[in-house]
C-alpha atoms as a PDB file:
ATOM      1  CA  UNK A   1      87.490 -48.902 -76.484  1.00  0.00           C
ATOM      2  CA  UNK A   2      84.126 -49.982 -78.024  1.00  0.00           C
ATOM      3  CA  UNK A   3      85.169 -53.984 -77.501  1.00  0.00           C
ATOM      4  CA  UNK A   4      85.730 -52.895 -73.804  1.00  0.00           C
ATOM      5  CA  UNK A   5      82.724 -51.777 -73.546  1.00  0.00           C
ATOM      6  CA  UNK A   6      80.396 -54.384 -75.648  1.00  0.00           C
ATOM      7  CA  UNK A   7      82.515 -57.002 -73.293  1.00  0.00           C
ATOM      8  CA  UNK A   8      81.563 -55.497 -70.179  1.00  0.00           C
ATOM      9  CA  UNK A   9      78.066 -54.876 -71.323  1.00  0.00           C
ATOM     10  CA  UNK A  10      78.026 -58.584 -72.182  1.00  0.00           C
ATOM     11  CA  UNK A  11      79.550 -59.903 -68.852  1.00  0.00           C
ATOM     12  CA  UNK A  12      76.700 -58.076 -67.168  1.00  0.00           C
ATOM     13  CA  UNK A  13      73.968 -59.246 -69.269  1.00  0.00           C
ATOM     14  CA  UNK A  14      75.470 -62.974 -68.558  1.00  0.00           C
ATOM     15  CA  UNK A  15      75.859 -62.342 -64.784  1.00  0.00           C
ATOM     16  CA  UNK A  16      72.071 -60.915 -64.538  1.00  0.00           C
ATOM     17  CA  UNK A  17      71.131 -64.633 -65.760  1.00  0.00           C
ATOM     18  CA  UNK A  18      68.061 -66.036 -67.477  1.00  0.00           C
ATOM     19  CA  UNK A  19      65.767 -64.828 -64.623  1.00  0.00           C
ATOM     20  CA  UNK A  20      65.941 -61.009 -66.054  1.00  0.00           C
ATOM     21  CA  UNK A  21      64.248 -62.472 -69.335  1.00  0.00           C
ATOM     22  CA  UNK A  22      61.432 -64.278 -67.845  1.00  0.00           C
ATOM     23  CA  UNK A  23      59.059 -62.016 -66.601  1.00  0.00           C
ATOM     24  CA  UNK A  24      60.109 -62.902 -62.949  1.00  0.00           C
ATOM     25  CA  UNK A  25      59.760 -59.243 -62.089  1.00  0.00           C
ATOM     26  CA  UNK A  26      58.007 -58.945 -58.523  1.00  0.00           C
ATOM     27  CA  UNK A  27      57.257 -55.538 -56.893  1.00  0.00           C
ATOM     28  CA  UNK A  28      54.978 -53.984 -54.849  1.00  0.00           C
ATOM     29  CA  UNK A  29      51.383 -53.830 -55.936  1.00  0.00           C
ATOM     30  CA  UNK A  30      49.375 -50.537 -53.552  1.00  0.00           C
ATOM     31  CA  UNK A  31      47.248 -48.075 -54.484  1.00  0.00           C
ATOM     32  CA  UNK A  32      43.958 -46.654 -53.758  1.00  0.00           C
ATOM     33  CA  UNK A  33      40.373 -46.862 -55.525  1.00  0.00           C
ATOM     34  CA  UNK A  34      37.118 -44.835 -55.428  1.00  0.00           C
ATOM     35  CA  UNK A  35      33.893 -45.875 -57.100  1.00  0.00           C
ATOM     36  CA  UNK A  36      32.405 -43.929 -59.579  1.00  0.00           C
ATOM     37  CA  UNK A  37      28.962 -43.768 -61.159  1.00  0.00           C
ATOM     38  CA  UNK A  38      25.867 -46.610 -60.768  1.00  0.00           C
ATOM     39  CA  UNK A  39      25.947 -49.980 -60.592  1.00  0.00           C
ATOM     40  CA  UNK A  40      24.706 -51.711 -63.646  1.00  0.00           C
ATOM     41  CA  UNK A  41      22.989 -54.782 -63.556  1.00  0.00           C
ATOM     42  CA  UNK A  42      24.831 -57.966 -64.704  1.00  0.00           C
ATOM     43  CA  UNK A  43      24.472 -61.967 -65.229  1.00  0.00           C
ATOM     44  CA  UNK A  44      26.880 -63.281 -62.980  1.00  0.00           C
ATOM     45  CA  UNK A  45      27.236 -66.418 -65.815  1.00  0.00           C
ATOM     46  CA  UNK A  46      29.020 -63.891 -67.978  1.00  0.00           C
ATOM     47  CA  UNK A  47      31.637 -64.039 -65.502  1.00  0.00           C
ATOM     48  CA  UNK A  48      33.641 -66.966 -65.328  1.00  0.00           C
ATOM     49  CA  UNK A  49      34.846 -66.568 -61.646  1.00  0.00           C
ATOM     50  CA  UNK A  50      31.535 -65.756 -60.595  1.00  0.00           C
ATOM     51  CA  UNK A  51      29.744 -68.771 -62.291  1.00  0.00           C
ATOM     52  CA  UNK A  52      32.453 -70.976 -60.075  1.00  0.00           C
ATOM     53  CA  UNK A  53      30.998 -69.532 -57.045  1.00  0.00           C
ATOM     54  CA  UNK A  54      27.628 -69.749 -58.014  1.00  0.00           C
ATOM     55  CA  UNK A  55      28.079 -73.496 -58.688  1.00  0.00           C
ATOM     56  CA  UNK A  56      29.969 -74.092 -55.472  1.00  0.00           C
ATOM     57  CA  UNK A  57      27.648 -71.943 -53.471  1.00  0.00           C
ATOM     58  CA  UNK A  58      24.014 -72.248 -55.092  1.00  0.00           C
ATOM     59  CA  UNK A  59      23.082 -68.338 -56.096  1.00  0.00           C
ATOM     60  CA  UNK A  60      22.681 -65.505 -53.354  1.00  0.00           C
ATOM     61  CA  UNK A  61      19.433 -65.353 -52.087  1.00  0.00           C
ATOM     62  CA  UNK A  62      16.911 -62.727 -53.671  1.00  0.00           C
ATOM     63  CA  UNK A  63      17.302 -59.294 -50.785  1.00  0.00           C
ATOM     64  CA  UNK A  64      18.296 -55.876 -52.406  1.00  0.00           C
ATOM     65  CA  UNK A  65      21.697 -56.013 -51.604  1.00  0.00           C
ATOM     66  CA  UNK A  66      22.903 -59.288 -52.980  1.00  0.00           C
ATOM     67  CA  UNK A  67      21.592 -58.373 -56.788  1.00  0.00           C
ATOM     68  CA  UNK A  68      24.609 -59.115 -59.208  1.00  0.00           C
ATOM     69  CA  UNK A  69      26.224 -55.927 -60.332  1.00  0.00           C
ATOM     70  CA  UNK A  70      29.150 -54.270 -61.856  1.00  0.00           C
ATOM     71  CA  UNK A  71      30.762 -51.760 -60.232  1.00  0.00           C
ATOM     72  CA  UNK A  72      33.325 -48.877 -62.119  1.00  0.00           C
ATOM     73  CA  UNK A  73      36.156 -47.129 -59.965  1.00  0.00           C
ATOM     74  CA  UNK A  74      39.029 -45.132 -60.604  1.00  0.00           C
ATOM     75  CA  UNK A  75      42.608 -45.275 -58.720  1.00  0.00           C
ATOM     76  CA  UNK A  76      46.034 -45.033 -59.103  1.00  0.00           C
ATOM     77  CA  UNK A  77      48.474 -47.983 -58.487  1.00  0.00           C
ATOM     78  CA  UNK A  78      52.153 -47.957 -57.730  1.00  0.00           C
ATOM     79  CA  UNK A  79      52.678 -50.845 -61.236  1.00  0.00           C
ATOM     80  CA  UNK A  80      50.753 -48.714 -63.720  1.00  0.00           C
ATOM     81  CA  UNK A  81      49.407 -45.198 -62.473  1.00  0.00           C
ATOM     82  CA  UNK A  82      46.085 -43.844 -63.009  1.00  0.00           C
ATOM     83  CA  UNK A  83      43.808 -47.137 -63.098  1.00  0.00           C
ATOM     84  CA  UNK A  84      40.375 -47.430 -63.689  1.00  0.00           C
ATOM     85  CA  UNK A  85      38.550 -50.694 -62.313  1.00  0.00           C
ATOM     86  CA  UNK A  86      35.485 -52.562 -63.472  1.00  0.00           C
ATOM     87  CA  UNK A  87      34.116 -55.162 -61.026  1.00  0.00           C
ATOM     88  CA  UNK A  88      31.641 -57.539 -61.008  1.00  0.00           C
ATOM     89  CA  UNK A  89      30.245 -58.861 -57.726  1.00  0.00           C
ATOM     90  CA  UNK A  90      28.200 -60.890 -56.088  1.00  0.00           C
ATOM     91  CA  UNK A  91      27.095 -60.828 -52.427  1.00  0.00           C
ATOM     92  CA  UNK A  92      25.706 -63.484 -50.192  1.00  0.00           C
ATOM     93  CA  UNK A  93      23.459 -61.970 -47.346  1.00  0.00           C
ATOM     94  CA  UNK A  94      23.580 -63.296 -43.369  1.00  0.00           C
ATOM     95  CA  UNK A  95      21.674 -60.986 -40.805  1.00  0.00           C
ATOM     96  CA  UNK A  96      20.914 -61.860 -37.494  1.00  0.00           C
ATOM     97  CA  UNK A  97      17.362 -62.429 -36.956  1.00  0.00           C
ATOM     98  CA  UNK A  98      16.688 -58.855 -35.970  1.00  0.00           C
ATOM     99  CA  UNK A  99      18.657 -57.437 -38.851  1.00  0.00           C
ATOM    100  CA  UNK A 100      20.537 -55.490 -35.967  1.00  0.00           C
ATOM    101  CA  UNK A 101      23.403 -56.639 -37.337  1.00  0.00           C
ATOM    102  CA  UNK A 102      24.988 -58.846 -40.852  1.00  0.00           C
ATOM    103  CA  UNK A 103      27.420 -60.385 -42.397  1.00  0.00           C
ATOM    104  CA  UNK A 104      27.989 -59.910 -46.508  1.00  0.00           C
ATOM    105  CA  UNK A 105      30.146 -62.510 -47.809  1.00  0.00           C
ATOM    106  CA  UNK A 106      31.390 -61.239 -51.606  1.00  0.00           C
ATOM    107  CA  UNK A 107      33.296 -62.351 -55.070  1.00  0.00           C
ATOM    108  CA  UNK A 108      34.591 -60.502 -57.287  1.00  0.00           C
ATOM    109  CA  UNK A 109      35.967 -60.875 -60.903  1.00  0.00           C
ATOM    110  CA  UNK A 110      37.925 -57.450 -61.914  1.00  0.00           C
ATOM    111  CA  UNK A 111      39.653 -55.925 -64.284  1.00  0.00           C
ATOM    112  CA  UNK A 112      42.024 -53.336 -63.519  1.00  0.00           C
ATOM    113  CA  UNK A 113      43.315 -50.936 -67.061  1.00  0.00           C
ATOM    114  CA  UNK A 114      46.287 -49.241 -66.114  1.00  0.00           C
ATOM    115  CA  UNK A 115      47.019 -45.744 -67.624  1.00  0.00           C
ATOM    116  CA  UNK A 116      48.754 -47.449 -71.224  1.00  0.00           C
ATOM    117  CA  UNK A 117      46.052 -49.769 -71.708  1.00  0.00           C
ATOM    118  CA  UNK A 118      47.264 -53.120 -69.956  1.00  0.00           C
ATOM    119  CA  UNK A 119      45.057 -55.220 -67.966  1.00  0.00           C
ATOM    120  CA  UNK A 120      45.282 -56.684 -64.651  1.00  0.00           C
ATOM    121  CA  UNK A 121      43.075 -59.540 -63.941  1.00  0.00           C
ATOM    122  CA  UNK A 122      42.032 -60.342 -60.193  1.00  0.00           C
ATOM    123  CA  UNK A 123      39.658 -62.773 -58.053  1.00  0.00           C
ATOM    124  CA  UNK A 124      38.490 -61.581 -55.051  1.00  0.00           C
ATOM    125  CA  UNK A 125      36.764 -62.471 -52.110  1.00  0.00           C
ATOM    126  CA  UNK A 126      36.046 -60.507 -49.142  1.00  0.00           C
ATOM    127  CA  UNK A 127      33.969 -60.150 -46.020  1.00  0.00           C
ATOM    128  CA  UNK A 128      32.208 -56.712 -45.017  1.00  0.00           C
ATOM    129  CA  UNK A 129      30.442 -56.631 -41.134  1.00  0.00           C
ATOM    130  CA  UNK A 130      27.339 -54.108 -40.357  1.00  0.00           C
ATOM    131  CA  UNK A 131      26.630 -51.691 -38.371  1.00  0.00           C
ATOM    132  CA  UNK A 132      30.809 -50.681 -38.992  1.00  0.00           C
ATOM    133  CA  UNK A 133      30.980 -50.982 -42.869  1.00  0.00           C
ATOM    134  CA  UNK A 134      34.516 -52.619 -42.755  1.00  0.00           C
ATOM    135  CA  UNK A 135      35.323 -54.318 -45.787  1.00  0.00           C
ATOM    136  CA  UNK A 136      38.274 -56.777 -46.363  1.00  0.00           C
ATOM    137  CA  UNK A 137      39.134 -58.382 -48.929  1.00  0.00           C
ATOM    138  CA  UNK A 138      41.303 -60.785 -50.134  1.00  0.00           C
ATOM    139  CA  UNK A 139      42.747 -61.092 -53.953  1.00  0.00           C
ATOM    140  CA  UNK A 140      44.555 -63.134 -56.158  1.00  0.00           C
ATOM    141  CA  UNK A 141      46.126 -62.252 -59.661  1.00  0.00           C
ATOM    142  CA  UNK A 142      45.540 -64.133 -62.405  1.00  0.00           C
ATOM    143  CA  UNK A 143      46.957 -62.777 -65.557  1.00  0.00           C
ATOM    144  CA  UNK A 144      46.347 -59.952 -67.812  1.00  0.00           C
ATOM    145  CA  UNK A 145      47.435 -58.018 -71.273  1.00  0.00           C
ATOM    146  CA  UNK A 146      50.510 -56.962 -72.090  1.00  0.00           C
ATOM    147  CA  UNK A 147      53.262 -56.757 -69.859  1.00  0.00           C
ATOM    148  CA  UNK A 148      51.255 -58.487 -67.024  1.00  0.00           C
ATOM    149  CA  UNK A 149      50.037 -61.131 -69.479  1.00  0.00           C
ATOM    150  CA  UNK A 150      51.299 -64.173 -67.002  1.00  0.00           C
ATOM    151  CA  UNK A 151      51.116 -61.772 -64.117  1.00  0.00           C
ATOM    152  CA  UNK A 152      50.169 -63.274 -60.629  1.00  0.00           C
ATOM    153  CA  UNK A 153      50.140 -62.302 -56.680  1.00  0.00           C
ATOM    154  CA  UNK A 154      47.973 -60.763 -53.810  1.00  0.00           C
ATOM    155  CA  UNK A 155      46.876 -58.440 -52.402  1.00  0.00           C
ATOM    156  CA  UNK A 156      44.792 -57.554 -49.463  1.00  0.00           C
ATOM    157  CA  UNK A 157      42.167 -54.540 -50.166  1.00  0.00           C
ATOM    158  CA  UNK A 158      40.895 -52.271 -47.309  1.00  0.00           C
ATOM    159  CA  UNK A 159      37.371 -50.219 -47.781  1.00  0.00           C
ATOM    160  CA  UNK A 160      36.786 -47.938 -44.606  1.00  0.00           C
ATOM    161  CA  UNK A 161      33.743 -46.299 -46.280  1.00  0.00           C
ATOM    162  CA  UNK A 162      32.118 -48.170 -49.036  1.00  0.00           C
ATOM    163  CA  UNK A 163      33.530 -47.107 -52.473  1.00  0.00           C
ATOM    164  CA  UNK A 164      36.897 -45.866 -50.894  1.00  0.00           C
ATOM    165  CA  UNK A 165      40.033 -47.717 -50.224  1.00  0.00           C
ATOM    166  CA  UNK A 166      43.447 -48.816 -50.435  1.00  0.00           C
ATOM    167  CA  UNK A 167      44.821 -51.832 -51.387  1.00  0.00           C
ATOM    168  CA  UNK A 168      48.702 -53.789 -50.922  1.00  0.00           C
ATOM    169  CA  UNK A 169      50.407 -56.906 -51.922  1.00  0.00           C
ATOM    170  CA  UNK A 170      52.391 -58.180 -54.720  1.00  0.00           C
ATOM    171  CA  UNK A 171      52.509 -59.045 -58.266  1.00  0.00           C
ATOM    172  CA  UNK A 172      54.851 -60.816 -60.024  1.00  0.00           C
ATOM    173  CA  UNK A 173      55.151 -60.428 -63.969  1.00  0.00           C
END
């Protein structure tokens, strides 16, 4: 009875192939985010990501909005529960002459800590419009700790009110 067994158990494991062993594992990646506490000053240079821009771009100009910062949130996602977020971002400012209306072009370099400790590590760029506050952004995995130590995807983050929103895509680890 216990050969039976171990050979079935066996035939499975064979059948399931290599793929189950290498971290091919892609599901969903949603949840939702709210900002929590100040933003803190930061040198964009201790950012990797952020340098990149910085190079590509020149740095943002000097208004009140565009001053490097991180920002803290908290969420819950549908990979690793209760999440809490660190971000640090940099804004490039574009009003219209009047200042009736802008555009705030943004990168990101985040790291999301999911409720046992693992990290999820994400570039982002996104786009918000004034007067409506809409922001969209767009964002790319790009490793992590733990289990999402190779981890990549997307994901496509939605902010109707600024510190608020929801986020969905993929990741693959």
């Amino acid at each position: 009875m216990n050969t039976k067994i171990f050979v079935t158990l066996f035939a499975v494991l064979l059948t399931a192939g290599p793929a189950s062993f290498a971290g091919d594992n892609e599901v969903p990646f949603n949840g939702w985010f709210e900002e929590v506490g100040e933003p803190i000053p930061i040198e964009p240079s201790d950012y990797p990501y952020l340098q990149e821009v910085i190079d590509q771009y020149g740095p943002p100009s000097s208004h009140p909005l565009t001053s490097p910062r991180l920002l803290k949130a908290e969420g819950n996602s549908t990979v690793g529960g209760k999440s809490t977020i660190e971000e640090a971002v940099i804004i490039y400012f574009f009003p219209l002459p009047d200042y009736s209306r802008f555009v705030l072009l943004y990168y990101i370099d985040a790291t999301i800590t999911v409720a046992n400790g693992d990290e999820i590590w994400v570039r982002t760029s996104g786009i918000m419009y004034y007067p409506n506050a809409l922001y969209v952004d767009q964002g790319t995995i790009v490793g992590g700790t733990g289990r999402f130590e190779n981890a990549e995807g997307e994901y496509r983050a939605t902010q109707f009110t600024p510190g608020i929103g929801v986020y969905e895509g993929y990741i693959k680890y």
